[in-house]
N, C-alpha and C. Protein backbone atom coordinates (compact mmCIF):
# COMPACT_ATOMS: atom_id res chain seq x y z
N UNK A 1 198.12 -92.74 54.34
CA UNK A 1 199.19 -92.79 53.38
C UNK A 1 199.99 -91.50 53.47
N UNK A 2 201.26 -91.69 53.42
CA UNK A 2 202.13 -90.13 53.14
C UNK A 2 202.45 -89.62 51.83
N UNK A 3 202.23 -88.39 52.19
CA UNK A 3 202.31 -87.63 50.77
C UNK A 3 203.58 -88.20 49.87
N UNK A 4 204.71 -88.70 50.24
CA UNK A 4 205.65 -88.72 49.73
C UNK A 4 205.62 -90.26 48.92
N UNK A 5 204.55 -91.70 49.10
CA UNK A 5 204.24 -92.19 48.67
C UNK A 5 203.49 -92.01 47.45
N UNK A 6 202.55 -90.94 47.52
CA UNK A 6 201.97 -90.51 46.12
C UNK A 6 202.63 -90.19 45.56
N UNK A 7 203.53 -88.95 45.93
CA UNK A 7 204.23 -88.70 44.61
C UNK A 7 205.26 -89.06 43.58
N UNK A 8 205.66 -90.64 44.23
CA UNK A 8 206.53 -91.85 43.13
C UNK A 8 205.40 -92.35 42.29
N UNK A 9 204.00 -91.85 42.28
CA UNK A 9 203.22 -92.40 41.21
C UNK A 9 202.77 -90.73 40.38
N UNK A 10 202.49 -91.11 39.68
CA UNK A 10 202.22 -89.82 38.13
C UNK A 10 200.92 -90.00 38.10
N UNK A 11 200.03 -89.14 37.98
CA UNK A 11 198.51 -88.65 37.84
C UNK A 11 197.60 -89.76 37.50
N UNK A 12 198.34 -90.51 36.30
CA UNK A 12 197.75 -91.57 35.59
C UNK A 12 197.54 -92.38 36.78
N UNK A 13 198.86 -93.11 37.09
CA UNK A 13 198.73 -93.88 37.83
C UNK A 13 198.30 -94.01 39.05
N UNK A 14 198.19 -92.60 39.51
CA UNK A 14 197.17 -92.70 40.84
C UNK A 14 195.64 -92.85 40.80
N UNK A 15 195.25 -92.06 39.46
CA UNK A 15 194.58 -92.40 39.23
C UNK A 15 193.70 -93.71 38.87
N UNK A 16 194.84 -94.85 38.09
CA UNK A 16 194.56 -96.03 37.98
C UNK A 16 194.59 -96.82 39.56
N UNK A 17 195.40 -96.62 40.16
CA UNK A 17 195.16 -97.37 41.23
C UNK A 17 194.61 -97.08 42.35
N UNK A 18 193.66 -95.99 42.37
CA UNK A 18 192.64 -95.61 43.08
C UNK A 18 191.30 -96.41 42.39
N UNK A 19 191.41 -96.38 40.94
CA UNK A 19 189.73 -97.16 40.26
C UNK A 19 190.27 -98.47 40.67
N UNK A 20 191.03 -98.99 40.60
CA UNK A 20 191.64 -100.52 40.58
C UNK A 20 191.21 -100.65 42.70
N UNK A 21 191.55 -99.99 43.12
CA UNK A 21 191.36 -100.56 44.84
C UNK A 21 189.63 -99.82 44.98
N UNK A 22 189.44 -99.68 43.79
CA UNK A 22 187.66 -99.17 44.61
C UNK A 22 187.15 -100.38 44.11
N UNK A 23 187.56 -101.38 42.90
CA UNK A 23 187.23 -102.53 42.26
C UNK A 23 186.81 -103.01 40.71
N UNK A 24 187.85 -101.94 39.95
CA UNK A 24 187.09 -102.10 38.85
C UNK A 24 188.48 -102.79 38.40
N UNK A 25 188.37 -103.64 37.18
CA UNK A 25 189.02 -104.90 36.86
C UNK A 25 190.28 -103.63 35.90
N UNK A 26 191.39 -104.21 36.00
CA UNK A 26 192.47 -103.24 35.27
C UNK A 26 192.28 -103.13 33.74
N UNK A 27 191.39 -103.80 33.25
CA UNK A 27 191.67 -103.79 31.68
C UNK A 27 190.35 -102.78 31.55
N UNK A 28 189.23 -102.78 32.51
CA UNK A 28 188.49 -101.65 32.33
C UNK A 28 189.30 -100.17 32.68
N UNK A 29 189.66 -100.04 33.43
CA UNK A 29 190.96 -99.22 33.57
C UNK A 29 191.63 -98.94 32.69
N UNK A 30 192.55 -99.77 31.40
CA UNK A 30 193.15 -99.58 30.59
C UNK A 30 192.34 -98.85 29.81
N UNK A 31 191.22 -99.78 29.63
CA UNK A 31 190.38 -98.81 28.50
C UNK A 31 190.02 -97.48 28.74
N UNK A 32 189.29 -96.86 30.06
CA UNK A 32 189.15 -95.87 30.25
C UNK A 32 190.36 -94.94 30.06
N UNK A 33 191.39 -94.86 30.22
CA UNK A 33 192.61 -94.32 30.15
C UNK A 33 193.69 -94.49 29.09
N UNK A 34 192.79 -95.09 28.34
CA UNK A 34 193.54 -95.22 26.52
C UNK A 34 195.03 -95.38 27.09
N UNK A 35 195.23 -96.15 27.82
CA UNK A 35 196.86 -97.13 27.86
C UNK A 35 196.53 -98.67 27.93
N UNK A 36 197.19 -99.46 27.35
CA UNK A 36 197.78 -100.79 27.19
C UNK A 36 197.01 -101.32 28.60
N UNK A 37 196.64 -102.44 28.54
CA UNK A 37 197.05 -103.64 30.12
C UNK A 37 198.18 -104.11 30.17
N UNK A 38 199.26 -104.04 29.39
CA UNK A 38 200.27 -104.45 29.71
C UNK A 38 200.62 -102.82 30.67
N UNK A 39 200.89 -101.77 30.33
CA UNK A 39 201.05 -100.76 30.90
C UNK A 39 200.58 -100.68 32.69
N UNK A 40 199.22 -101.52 32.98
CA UNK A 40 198.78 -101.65 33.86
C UNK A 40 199.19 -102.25 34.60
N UNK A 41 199.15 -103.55 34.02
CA UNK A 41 200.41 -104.58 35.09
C UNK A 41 201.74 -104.53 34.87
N UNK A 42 202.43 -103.38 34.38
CA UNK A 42 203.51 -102.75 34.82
C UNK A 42 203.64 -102.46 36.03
N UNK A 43 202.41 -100.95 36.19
CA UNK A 43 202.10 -100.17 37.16
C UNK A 43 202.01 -101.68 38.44
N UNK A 44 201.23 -102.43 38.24
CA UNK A 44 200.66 -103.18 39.62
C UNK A 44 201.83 -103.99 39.83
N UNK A 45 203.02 -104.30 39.14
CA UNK A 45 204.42 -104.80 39.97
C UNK A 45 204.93 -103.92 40.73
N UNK A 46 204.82 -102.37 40.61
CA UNK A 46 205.07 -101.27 41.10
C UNK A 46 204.88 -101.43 42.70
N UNK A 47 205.97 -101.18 43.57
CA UNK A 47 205.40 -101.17 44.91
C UNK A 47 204.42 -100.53 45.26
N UNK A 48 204.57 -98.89 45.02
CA UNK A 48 204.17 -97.55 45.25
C UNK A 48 202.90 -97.88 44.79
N UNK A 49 202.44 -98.72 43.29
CA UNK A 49 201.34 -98.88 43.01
C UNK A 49 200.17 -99.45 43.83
N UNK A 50 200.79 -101.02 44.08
CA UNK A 50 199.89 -101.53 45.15
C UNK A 50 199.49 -101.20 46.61
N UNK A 51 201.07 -100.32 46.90
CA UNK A 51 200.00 -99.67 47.89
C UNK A 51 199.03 -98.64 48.30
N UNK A 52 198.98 -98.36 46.44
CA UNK A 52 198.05 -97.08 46.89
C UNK A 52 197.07 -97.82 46.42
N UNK A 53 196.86 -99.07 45.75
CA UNK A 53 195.46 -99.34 45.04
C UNK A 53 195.33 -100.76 47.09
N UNK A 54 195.99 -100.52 47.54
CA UNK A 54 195.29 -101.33 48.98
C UNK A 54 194.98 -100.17 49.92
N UNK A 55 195.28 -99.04 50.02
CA UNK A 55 195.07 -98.35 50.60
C UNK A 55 193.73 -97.90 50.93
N UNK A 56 193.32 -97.25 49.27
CA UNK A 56 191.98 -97.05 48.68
C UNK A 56 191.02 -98.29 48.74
N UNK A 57 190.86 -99.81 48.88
CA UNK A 57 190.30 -100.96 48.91
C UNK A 57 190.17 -100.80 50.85
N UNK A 58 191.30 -100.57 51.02
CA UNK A 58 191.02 -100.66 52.99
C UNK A 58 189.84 -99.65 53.21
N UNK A 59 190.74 -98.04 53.00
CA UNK A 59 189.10 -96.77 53.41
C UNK A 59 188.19 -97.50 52.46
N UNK A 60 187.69 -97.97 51.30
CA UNK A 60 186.29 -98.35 51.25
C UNK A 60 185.59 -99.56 52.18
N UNK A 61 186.55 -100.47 52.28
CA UNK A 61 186.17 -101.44 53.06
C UNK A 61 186.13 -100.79 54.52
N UNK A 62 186.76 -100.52 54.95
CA UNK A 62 186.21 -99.53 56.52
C UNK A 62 185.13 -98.51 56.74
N UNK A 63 185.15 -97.85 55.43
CA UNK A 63 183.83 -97.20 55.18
C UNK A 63 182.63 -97.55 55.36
N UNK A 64 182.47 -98.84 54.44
CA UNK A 64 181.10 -100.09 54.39
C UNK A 64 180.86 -100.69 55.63
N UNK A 65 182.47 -100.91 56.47
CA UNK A 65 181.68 -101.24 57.87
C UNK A 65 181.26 -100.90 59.00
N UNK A 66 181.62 -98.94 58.53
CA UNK A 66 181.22 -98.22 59.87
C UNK A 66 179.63 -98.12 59.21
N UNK A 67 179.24 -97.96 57.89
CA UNK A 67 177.91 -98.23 57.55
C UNK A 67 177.41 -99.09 58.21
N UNK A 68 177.53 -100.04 58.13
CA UNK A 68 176.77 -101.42 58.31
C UNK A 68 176.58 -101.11 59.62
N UNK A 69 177.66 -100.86 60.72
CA UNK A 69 177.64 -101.00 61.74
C UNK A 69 176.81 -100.14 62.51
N UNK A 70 176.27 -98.74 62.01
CA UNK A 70 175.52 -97.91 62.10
C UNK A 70 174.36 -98.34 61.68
N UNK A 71 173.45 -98.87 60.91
CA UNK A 71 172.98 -99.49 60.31
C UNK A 71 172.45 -100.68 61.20
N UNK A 72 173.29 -101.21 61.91
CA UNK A 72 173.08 -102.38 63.02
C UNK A 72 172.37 -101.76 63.85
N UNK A 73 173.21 -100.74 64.73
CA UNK A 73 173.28 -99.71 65.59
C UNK A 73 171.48 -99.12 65.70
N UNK A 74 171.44 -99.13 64.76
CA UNK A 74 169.85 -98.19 64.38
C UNK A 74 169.11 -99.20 64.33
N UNK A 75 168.86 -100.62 63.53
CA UNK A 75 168.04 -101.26 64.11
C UNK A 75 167.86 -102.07 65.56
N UNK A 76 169.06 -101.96 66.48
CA UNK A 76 168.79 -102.31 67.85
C UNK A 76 168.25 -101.36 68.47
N UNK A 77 168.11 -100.02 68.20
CA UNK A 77 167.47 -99.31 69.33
C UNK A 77 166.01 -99.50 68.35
N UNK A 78 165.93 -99.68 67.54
CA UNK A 78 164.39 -99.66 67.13
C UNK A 78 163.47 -100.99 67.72
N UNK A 79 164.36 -101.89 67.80
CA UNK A 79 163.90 -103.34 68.04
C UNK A 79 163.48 -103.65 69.30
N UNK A 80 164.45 -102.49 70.33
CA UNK A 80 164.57 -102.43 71.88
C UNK A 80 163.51 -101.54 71.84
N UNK A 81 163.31 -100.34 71.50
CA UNK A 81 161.87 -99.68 71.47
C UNK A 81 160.76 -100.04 71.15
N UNK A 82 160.44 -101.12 70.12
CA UNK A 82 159.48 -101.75 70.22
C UNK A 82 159.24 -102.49 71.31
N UNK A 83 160.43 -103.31 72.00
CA UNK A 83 160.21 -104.75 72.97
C UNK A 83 159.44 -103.96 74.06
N UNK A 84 160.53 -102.19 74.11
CA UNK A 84 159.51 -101.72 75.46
C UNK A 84 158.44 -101.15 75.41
N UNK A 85 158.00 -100.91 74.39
CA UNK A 85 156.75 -100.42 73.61
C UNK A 85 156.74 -98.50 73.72
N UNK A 86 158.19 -98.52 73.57
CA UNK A 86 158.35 -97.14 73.42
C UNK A 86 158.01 -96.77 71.99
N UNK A 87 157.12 -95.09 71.95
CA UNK A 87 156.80 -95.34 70.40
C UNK A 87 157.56 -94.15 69.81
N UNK A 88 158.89 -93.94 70.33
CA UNK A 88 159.28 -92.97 69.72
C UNK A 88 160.48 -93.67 68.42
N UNK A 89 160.17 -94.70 68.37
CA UNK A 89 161.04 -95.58 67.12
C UNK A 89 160.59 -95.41 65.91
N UNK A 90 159.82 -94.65 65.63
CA UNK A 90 158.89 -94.10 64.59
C UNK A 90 159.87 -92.76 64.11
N UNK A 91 160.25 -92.55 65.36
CA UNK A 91 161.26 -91.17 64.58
C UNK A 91 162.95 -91.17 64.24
N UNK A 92 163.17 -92.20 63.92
CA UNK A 92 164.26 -92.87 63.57
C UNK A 92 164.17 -93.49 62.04
């Protein structure tokens, strides 16, 4: 994202649409931030808004799948060390 995208949103609202793209529902949002849901789905007609609350939803979702994928990663060499009866899969 470019800096110059954040700064058409105000503290609040980056703030809201950073909790909103990690997944928390906007009216929990409202509440935490003692403003309206109408105030919220103001913000989310907002261009600037949605794309900072997809932005933040993409890096977590890319996050979870370099996990996973690491995660994969580590049980194939363990699985392949067993098949060859290597026993250093114990230190993994």
């Amino acid at each position: 994202m470019s800096e110059e995208k954040s700064k058409k949103l105000n503290k609040r609202q980056q703030i809201a649409a950073n909790v909103i793209g990690l997944g928390s529902r906007p009216g929990e949002v409202a509440e935490k931030l003692s403003i309206s849901k109408e105030t919220i789905s103001r913000w989310q007609a907002q261009e600037e808004f949605e794309y900072e609350a997809d932005r933040v939803t993409k890096a977590l979702l890319l996050e979870l799948l370099d996990d996973r994928v690491a995660l994969i990663d580590t049980c194939h060499i363990v699985i392949r060390n067993i098949l060859v009866g290597d026993d250093t899969s114990n230190s993994v």
